[in-house]
PDB file of N, CA and C in Angstrom:
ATOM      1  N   UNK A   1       0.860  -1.182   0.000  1.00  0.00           N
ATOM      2  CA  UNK A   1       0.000   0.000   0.000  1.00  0.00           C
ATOM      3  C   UNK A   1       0.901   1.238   0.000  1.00  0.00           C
ATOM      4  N   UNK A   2       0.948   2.159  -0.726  1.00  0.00           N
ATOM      5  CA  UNK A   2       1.624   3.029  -0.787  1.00  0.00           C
ATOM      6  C   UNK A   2       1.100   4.301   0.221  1.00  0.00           C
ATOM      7  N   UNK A   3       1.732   5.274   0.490  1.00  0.00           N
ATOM      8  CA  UNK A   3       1.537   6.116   1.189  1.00  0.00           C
ATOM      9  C   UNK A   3       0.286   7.142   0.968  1.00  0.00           C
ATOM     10  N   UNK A   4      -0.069   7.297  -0.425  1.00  0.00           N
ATOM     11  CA  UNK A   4      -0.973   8.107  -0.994  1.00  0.00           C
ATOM     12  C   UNK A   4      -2.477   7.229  -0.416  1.00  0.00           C
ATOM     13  N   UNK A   5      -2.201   6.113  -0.826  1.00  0.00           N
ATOM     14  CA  UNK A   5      -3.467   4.699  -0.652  1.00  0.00           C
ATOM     15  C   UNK A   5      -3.852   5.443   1.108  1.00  0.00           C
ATOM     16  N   UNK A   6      -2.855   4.831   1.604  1.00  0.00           N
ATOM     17  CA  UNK A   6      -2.643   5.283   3.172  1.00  0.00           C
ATOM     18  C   UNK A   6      -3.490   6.004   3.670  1.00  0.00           C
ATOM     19  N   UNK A   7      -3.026   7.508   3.047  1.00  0.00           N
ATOM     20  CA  UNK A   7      -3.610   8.853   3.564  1.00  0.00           C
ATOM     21  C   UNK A   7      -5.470   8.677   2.911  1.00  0.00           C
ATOM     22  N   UNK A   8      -5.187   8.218   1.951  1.00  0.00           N
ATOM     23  CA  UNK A   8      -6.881   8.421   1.491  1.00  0.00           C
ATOM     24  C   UNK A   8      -7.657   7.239   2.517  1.00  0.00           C
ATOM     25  N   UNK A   9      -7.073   6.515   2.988  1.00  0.00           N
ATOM     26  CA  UNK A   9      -7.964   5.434   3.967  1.00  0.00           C
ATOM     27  C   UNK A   9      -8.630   6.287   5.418  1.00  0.00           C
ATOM     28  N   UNK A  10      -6.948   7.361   5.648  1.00  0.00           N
ATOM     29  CA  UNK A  10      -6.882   7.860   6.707  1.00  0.00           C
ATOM     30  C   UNK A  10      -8.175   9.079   6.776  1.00  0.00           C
ATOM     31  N   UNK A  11      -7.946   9.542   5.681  1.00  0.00           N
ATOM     32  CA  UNK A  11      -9.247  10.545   5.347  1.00  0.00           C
ATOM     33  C   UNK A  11     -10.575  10.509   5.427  1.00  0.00           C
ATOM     34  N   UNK A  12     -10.369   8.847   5.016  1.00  0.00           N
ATOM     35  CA  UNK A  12     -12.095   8.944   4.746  1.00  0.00           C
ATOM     36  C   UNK A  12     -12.244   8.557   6.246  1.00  0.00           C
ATOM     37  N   UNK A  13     -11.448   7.537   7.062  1.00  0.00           N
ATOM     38  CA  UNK A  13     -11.853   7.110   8.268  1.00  0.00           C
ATOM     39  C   UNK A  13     -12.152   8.357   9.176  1.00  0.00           C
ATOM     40  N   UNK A  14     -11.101   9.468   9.177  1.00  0.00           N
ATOM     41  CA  UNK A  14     -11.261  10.843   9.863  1.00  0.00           C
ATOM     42  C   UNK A  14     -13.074  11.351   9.339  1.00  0.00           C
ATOM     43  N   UNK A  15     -13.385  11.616   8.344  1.00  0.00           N
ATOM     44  CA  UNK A  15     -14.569  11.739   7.484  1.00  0.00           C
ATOM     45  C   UNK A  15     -15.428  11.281   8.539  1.00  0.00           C
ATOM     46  N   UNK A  16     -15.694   9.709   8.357  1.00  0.00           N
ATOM     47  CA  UNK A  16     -16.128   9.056   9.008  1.00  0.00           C
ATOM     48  C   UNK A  16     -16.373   9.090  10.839  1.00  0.00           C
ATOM     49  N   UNK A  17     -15.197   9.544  11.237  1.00  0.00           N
ATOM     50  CA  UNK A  17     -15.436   9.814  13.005  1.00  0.00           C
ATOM     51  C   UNK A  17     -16.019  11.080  13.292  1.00  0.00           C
ATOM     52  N   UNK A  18     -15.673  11.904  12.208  1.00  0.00           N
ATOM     53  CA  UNK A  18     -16.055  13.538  12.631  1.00  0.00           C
ATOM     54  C   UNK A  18     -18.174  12.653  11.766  1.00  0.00           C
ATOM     55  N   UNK A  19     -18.593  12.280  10.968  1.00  0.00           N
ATOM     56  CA  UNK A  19     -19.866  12.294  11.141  1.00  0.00           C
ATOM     57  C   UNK A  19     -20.205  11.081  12.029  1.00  0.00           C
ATOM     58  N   UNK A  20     -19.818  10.099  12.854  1.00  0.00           N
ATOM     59  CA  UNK A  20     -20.202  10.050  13.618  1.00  0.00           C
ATOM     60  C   UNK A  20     -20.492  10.324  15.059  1.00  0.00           C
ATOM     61  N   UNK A  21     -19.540  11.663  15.688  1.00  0.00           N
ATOM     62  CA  UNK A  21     -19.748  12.542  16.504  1.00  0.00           C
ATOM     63  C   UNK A  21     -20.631  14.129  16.003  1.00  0.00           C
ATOM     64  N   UNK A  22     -21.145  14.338  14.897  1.00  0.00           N
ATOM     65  CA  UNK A  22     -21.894  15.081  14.780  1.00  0.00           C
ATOM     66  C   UNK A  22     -23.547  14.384  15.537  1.00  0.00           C
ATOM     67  N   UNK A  23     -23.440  13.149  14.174  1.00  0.00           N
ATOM     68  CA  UNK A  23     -24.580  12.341  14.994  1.00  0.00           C
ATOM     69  C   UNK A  23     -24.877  11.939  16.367  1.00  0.00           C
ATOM     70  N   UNK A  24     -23.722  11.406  16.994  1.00  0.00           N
ATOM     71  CA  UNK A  24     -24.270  11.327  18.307  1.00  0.00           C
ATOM     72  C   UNK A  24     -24.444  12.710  18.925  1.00  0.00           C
ATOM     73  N   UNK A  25     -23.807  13.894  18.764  1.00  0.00           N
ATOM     74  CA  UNK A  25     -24.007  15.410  18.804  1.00  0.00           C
ATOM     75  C   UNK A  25     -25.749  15.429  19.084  1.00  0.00           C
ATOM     76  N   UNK A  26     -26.071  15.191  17.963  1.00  0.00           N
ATOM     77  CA  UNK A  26     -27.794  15.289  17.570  1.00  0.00           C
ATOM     78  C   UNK A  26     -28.519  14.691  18.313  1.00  0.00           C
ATOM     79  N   UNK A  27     -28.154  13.426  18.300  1.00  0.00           N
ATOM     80  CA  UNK A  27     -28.997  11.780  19.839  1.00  0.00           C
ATOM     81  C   UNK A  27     -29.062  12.632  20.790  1.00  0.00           C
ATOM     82  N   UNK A  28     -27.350  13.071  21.252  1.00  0.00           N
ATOM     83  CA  UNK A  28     -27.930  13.657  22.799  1.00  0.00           C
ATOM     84  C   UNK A  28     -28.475  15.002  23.359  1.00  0.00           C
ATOM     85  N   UNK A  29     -28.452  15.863  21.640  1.00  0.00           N
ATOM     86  CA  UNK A  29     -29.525  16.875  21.909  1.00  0.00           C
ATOM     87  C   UNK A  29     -31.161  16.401  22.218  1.00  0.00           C
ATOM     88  N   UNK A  30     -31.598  15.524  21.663  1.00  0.00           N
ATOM     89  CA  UNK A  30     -32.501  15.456  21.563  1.00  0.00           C
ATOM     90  C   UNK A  30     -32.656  14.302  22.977  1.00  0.00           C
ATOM     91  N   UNK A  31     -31.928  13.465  23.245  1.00  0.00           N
ATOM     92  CA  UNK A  31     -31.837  12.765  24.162  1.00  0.00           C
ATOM     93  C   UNK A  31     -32.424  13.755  25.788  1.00  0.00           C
ATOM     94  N   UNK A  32     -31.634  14.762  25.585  1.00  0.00           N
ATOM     95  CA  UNK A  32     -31.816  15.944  26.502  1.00  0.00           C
ATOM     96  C   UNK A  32     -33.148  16.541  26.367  1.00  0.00           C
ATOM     97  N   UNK A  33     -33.647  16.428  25.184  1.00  0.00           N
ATOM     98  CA  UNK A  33     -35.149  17.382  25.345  1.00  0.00           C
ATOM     99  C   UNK A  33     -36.179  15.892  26.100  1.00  0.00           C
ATOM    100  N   UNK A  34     -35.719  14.553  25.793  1.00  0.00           N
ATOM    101  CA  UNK A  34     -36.234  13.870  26.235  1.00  0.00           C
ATOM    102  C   UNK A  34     -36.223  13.610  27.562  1.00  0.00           C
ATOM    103  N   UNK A  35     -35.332  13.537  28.075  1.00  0.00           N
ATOM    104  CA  UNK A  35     -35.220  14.111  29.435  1.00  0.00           C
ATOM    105  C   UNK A  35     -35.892  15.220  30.512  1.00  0.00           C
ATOM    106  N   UNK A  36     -35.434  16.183  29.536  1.00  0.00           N
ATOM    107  CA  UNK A  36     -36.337  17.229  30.587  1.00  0.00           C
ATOM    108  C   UNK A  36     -38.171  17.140  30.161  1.00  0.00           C
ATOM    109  N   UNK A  37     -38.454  16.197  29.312  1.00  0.00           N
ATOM    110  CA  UNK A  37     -39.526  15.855  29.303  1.00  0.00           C
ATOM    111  C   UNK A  37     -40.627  14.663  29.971  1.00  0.00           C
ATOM    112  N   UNK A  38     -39.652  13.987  30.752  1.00  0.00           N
ATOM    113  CA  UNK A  38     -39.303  12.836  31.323  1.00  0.00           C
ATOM    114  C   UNK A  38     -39.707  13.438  32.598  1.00  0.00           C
ATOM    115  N   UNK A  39     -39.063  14.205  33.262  1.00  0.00           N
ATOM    116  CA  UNK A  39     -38.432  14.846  34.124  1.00  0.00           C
ATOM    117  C   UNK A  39     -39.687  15.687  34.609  1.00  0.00           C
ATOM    118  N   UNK A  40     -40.418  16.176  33.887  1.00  0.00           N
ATOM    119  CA  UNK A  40     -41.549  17.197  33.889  1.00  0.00           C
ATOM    120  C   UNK A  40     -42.486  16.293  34.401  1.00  0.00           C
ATOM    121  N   UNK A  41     -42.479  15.233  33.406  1.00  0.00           N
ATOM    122  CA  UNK A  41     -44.195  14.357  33.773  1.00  0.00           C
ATOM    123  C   UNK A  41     -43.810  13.194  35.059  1.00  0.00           C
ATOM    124  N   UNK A  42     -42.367  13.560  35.478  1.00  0.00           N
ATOM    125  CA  UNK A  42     -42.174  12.179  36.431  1.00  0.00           C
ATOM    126  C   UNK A  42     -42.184  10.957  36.320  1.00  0.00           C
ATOM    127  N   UNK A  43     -41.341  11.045  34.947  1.00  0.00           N
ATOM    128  CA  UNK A  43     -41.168   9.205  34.482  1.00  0.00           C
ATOM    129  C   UNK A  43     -39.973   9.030  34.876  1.00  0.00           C
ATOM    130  N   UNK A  44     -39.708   7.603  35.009  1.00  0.00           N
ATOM    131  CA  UNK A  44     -38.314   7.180  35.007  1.00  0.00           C
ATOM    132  C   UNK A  44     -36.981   7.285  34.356  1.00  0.00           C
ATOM    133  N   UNK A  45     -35.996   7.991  34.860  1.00  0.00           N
ATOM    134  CA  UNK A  45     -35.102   8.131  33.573  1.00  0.00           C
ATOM    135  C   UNK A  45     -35.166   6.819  32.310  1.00  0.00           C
ATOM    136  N   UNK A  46     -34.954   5.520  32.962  1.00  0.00           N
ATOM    137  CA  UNK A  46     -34.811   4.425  32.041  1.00  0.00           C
ATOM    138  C   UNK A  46     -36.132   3.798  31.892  1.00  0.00           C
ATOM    139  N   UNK A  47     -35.921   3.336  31.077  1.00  0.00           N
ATOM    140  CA  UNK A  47     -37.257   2.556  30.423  1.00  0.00           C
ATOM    141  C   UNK A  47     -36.803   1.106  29.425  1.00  0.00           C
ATOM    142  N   UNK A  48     -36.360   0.076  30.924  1.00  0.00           N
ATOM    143  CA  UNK A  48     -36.124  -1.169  30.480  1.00  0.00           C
ATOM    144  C   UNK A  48     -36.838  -1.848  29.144  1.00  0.00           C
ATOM    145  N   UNK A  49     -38.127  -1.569  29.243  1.00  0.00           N
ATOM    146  CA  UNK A  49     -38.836  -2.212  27.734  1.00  0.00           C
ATOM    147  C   UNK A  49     -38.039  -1.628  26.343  1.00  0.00           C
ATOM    148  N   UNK A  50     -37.839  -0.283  26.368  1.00  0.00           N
ATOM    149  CA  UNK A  50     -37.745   0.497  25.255  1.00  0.00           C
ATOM    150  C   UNK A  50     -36.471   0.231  25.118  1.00  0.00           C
ATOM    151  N   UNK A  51     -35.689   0.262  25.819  1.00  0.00           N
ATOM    152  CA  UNK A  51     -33.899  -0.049  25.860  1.00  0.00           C
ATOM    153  C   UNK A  51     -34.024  -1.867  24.944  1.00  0.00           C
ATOM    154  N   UNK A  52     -34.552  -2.730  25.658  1.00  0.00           N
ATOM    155  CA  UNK A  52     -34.271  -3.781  24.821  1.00  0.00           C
ATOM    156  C   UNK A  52     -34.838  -4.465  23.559  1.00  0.00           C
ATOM    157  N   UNK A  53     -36.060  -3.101  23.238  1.00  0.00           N
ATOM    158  CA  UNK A  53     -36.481  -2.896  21.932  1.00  0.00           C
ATOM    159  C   UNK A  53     -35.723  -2.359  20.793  1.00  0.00           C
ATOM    160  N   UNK A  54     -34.938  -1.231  21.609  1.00  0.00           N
ATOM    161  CA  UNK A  54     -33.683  -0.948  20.253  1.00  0.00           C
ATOM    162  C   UNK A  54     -32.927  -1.755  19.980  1.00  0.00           C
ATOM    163  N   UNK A  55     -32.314  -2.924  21.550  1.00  0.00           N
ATOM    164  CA  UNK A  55     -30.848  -3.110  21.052  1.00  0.00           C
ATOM    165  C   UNK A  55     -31.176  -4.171  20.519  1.00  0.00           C
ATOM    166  N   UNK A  56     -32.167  -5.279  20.084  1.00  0.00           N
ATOM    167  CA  UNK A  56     -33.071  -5.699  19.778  1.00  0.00           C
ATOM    168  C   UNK A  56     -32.965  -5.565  17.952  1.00  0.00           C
ATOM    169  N   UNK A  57     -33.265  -4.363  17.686  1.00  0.00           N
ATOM    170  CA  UNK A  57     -33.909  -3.852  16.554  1.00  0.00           C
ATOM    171  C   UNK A  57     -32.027  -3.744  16.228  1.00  0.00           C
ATOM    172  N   UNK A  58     -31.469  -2.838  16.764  1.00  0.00           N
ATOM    173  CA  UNK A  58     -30.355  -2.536  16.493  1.00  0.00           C
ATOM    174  C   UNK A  58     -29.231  -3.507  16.085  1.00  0.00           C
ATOM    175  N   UNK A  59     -29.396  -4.963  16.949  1.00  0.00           N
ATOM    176  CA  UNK A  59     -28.261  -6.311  16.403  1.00  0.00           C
ATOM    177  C   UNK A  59     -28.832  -6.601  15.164  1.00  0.00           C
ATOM    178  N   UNK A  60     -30.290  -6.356  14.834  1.00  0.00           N
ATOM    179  CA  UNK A  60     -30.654  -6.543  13.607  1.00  0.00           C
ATOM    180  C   UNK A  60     -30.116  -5.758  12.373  1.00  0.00           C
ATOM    181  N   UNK A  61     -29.999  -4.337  12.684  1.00  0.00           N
ATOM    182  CA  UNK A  61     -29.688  -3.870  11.505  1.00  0.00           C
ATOM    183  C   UNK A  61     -28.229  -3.878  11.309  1.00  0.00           C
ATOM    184  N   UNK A  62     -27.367  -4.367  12.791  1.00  0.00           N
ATOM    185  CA  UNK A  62     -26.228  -4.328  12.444  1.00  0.00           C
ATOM    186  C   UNK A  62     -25.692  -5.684  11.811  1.00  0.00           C
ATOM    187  N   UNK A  63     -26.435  -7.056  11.729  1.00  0.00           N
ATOM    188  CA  UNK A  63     -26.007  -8.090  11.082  1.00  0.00           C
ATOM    189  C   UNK A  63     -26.120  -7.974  10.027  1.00  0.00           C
ATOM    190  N   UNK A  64     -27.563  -7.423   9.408  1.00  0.00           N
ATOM    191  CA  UNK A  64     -27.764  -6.950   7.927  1.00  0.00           C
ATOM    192  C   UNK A  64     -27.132  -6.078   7.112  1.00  0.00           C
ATOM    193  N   UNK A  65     -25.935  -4.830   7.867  1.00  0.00           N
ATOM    194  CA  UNK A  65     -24.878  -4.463   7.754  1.00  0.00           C
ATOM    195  C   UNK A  65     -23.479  -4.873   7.834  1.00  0.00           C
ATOM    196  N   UNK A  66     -23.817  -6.394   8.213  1.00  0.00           N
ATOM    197  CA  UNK A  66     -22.153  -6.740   8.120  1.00  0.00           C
ATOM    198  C   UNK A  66     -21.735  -6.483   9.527  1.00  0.00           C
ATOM    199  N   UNK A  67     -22.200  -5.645  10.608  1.00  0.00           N
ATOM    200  CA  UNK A  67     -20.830  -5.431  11.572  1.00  0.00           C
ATOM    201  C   UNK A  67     -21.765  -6.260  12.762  1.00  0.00           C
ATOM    202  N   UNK A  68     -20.508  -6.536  13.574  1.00  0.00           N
ATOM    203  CA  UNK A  68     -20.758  -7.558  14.769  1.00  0.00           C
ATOM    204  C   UNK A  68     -21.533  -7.288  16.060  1.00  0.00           C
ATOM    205  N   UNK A  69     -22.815  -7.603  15.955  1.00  0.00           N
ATOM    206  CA  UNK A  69     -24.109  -7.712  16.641  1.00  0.00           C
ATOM    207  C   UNK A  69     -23.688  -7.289  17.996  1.00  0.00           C
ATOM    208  N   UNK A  70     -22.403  -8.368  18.711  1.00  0.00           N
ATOM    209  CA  UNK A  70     -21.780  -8.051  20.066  1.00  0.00           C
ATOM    210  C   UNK A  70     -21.012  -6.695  20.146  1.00  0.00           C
ATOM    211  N   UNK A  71     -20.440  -6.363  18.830  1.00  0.00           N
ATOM    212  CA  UNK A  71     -20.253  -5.199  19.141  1.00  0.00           C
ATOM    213  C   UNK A  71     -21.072  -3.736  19.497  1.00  0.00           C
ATOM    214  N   UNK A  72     -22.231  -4.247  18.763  1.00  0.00           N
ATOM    215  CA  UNK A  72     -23.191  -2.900  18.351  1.00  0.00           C
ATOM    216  C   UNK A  72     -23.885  -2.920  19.312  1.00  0.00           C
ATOM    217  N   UNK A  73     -23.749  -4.264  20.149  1.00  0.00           N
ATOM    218  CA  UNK A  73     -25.331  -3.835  21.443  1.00  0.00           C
ATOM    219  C   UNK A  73     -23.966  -3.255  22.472  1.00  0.00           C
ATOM    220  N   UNK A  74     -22.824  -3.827  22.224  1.00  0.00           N
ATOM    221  CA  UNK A  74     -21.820  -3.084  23.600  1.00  0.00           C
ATOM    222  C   UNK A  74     -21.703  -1.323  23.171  1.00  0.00           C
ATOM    223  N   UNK A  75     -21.748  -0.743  22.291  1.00  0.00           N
ATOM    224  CA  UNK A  75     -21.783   0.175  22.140  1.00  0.00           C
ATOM    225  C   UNK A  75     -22.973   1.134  22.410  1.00  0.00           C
ATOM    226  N   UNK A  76     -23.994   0.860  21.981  1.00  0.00           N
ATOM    227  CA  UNK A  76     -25.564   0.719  21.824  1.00  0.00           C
ATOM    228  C   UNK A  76     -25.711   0.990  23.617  1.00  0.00           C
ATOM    229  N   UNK A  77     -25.538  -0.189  24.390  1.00  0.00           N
ATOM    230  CA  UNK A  77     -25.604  -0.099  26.254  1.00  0.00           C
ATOM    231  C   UNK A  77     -25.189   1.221  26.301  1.00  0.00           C
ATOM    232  N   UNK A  78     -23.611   1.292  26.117  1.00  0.00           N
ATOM    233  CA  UNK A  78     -22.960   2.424  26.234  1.00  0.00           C
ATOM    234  C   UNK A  78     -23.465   3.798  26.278  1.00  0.00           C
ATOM    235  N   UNK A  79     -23.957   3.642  25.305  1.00  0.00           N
ATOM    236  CA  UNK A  79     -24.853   5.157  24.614  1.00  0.00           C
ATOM    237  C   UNK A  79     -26.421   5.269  25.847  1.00  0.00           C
ATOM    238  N   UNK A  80     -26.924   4.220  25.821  1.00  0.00           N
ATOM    239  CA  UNK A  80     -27.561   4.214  26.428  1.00  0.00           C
ATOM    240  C   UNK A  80     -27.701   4.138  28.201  1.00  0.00           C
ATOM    241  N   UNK A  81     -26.616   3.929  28.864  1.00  0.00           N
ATOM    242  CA  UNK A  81     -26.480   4.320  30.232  1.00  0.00           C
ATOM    243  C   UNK A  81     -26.093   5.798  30.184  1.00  0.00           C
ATOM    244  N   UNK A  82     -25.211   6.392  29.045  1.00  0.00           N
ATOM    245  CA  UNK A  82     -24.952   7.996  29.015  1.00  0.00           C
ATOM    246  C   UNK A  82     -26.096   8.418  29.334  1.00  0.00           C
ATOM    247  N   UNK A  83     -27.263   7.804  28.479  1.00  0.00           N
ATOM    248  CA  UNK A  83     -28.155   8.924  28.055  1.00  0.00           C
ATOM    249  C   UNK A  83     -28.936   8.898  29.183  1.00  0.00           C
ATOM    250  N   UNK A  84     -29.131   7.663  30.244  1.00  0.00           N
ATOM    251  CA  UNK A  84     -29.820   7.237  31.432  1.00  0.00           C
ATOM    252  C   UNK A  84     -29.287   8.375  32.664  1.00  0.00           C
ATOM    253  N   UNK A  85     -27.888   8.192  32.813  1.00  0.00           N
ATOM    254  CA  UNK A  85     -27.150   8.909  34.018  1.00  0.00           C
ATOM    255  C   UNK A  85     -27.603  10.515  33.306  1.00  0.00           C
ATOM    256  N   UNK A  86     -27.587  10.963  32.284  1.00  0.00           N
ATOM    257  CA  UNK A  86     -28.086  12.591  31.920  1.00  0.00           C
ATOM    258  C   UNK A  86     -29.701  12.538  32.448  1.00  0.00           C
ATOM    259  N   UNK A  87     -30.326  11.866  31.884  1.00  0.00           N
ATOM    260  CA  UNK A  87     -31.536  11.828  32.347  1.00  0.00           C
ATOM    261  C   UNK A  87     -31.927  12.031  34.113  1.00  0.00           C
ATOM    262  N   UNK A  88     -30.892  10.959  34.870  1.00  0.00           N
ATOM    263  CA  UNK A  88     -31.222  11.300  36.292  1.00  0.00           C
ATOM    264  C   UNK A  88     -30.160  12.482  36.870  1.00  0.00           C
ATOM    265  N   UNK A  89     -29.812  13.010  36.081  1.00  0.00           N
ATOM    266  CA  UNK A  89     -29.520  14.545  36.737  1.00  0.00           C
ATOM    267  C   UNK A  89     -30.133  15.794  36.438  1.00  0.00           C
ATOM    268  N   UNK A  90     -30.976  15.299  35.339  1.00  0.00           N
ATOM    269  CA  UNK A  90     -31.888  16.322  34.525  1.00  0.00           C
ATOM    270  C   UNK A  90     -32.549  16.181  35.492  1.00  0.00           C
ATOM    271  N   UNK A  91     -33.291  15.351  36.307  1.00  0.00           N
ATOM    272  CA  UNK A  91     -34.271  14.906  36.627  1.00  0.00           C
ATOM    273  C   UNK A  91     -34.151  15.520  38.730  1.00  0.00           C
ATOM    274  N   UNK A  92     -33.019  15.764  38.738  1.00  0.00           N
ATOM    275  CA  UNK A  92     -32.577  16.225  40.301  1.00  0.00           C
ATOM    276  C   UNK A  92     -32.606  17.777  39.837  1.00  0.00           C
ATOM    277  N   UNK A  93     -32.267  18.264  38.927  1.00  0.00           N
ATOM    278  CA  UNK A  93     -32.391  19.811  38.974  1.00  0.00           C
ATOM    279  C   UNK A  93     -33.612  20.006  39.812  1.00  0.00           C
ATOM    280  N   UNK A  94     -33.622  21.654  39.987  1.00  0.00           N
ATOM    281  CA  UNK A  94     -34.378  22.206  40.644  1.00  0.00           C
ATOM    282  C   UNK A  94     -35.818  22.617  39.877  1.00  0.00           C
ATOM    283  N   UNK A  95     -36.833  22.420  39.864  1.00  0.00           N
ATOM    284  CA  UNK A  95     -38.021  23.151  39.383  1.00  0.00           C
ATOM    285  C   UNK A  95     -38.095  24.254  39.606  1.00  0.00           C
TER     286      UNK A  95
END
């Protein structure tokens, strides 16, 4: 692989990390309006049903994509205890 090959792998992968931190950017904006909406009506930050409906839905679309199911729900949790622990501090603010 020559050096030119190299840099264009390197590019697109850079490409690639900067849009997937825009996107998660976006999840946890909106993650946050969900929250303080949560928060208002006195629901639970987490919502065990709905959590194992995505990751669920999610090993699905990631086998049908090729990438590894164990990876995508360990990532997937991940994202999803963030968005849990924001939720129960949204949820301690002050009214």
């Amino acid at each position: 692989m020559s050096d030119n090959e190299l840099s264009q792998f390197r590019q697109s992968i850079d490409n690639i990390d900067a849009a997937l931190i825009h996107v998660l950017a976006e999840r946890f904006r909106i993650t946050k309006a969900v929250g303080q909406h949560k928060a208002k009506l006195g629901m639970p930050a987490a919502d065990p049903g709905r959590e194992q409906t995505q990751i669920k839905r999610l090993r699905k679309l990631a086998e049908d994509a090729g990438l590894d199911p164990e990876f995508s729900e360990k990532f997937l949790r991940f994202v999803i205890d963030e968005v849990i622990h924001h939720h129960e501090r949204i949820a301690e603010e002050p009214r």
